[in-house]
C-alpha atoms as a PDB file:
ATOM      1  CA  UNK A   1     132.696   6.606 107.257  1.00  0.00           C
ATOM      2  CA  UNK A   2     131.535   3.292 108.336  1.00  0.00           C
ATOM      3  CA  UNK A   3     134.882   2.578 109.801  1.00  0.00           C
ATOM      4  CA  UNK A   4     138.682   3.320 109.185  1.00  0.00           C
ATOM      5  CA  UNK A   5     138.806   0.627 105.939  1.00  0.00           C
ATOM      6  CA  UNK A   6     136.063   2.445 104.583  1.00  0.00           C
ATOM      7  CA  UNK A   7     137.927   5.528 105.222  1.00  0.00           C
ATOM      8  CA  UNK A   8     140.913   4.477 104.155  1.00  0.00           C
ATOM      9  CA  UNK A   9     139.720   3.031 100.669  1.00  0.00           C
ATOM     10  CA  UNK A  10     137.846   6.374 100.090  1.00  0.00           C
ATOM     11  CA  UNK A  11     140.637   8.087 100.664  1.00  0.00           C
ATOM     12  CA  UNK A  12     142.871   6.009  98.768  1.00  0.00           C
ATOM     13  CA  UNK A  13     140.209   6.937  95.185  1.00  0.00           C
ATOM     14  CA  UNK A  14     141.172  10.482  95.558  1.00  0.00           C
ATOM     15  CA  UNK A  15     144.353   9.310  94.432  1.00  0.00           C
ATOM     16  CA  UNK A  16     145.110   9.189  90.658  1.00  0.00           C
ATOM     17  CA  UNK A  17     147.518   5.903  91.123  1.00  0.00           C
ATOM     18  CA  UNK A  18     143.561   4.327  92.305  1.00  0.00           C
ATOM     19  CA  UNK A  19     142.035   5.823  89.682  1.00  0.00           C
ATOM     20  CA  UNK A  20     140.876   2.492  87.950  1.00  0.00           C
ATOM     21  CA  UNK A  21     139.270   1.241  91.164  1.00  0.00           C
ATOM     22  CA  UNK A  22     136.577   4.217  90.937  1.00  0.00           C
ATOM     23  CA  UNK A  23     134.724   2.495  88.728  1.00  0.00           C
ATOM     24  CA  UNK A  24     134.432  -0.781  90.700  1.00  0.00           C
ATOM     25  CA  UNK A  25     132.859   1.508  93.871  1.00  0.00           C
ATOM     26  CA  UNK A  26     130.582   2.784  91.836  1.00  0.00           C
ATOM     27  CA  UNK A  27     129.470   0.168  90.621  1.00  0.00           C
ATOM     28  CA  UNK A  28     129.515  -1.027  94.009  1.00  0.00           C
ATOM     29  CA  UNK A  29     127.278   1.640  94.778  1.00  0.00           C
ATOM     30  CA  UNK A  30     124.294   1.142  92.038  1.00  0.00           C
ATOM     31  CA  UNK A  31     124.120  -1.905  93.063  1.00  0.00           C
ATOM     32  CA  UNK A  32     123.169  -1.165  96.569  1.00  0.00           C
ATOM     33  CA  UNK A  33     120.918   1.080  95.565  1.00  0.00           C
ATOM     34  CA  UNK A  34     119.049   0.064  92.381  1.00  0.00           C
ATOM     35  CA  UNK A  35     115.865  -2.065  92.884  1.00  0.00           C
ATOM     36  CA  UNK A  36     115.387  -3.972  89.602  1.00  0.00           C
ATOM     37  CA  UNK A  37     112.094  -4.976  91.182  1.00  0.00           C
ATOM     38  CA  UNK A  38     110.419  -1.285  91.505  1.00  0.00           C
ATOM     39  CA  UNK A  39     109.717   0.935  88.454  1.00  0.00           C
ATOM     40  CA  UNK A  40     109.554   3.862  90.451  1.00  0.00           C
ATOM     41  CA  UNK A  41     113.376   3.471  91.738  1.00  0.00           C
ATOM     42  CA  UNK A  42     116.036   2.998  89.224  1.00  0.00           C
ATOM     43  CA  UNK A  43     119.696   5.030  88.327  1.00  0.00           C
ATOM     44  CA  UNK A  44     120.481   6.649  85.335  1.00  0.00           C
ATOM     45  CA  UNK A  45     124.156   7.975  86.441  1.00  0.00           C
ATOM     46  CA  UNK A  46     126.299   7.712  89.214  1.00  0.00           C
ATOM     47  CA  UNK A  47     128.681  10.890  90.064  1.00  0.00           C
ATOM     48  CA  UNK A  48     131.796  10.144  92.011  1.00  0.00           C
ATOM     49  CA  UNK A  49     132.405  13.539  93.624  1.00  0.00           C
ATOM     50  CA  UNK A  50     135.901  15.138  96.048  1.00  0.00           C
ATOM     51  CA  UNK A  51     135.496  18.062  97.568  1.00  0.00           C
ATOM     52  CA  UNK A  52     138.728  19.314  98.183  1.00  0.00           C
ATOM     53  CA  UNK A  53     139.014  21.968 101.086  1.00  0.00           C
ATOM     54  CA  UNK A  54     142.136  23.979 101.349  1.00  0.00           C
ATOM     55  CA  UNK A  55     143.036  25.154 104.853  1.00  0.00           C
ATOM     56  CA  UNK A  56     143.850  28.634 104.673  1.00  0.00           C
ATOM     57  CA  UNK A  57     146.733  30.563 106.131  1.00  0.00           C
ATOM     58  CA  UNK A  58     145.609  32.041 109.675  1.00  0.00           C
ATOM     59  CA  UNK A  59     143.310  35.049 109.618  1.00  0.00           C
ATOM     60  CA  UNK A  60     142.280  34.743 106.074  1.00  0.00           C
ATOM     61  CA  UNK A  61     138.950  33.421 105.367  1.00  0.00           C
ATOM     62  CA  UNK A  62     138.004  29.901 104.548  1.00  0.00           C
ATOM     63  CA  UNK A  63     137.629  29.364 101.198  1.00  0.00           C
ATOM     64  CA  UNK A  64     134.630  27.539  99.385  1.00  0.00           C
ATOM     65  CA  UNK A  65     135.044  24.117  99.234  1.00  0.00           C
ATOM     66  CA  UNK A  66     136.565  22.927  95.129  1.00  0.00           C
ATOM     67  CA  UNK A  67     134.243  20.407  93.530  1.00  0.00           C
ATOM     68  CA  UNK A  68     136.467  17.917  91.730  1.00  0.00           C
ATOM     69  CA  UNK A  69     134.440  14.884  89.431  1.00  0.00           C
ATOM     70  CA  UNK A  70     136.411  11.677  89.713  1.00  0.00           C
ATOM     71  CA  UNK A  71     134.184   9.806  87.593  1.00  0.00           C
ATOM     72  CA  UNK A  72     130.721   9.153  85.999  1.00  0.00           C
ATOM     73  CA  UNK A  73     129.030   6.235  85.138  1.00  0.00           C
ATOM     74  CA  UNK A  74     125.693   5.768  82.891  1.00  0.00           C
ATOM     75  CA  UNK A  75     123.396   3.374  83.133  1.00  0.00           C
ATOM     76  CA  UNK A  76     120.348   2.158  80.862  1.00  0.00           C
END
């Protein structure tokens, strides 16, 4: 993370009582990395992703990570 707010916040999306501030990250997010100015560079969707990773009891294995979607946005 690129420090403990960041962390924090991210943390905080995982959370279903945040669930209406996904959107505003990802939006946050296309805009840092569209370039309206190259035709070569643009974003169709945006995938907010958790991978949740259960600790396991000791001496059993480590399980595979779950992939959870939080949200998807589309874009023109």
């Amino acid at each position: 993370y690129k420090d403990e707010r960041w962390r924090k916040y991210l943390m905080q999306l995982w959370n279903s009582n945040f669930a209406d501030y996904r959107k505003y990250y990802l939006e946050y997010l296309y805009s840092e990395w569209e370039d309206p100015k190259s035709r070569n560079r643009y974003i169709t969707e945006i995938e907010f992703i958790y991978m949740l990773e259960n600790t396991p009891a000791m001496g059993l294995p480590n399980p595979e990570p779950e992939i959870i979607s939080l949200q998807k946005e589309y874009y023109k």
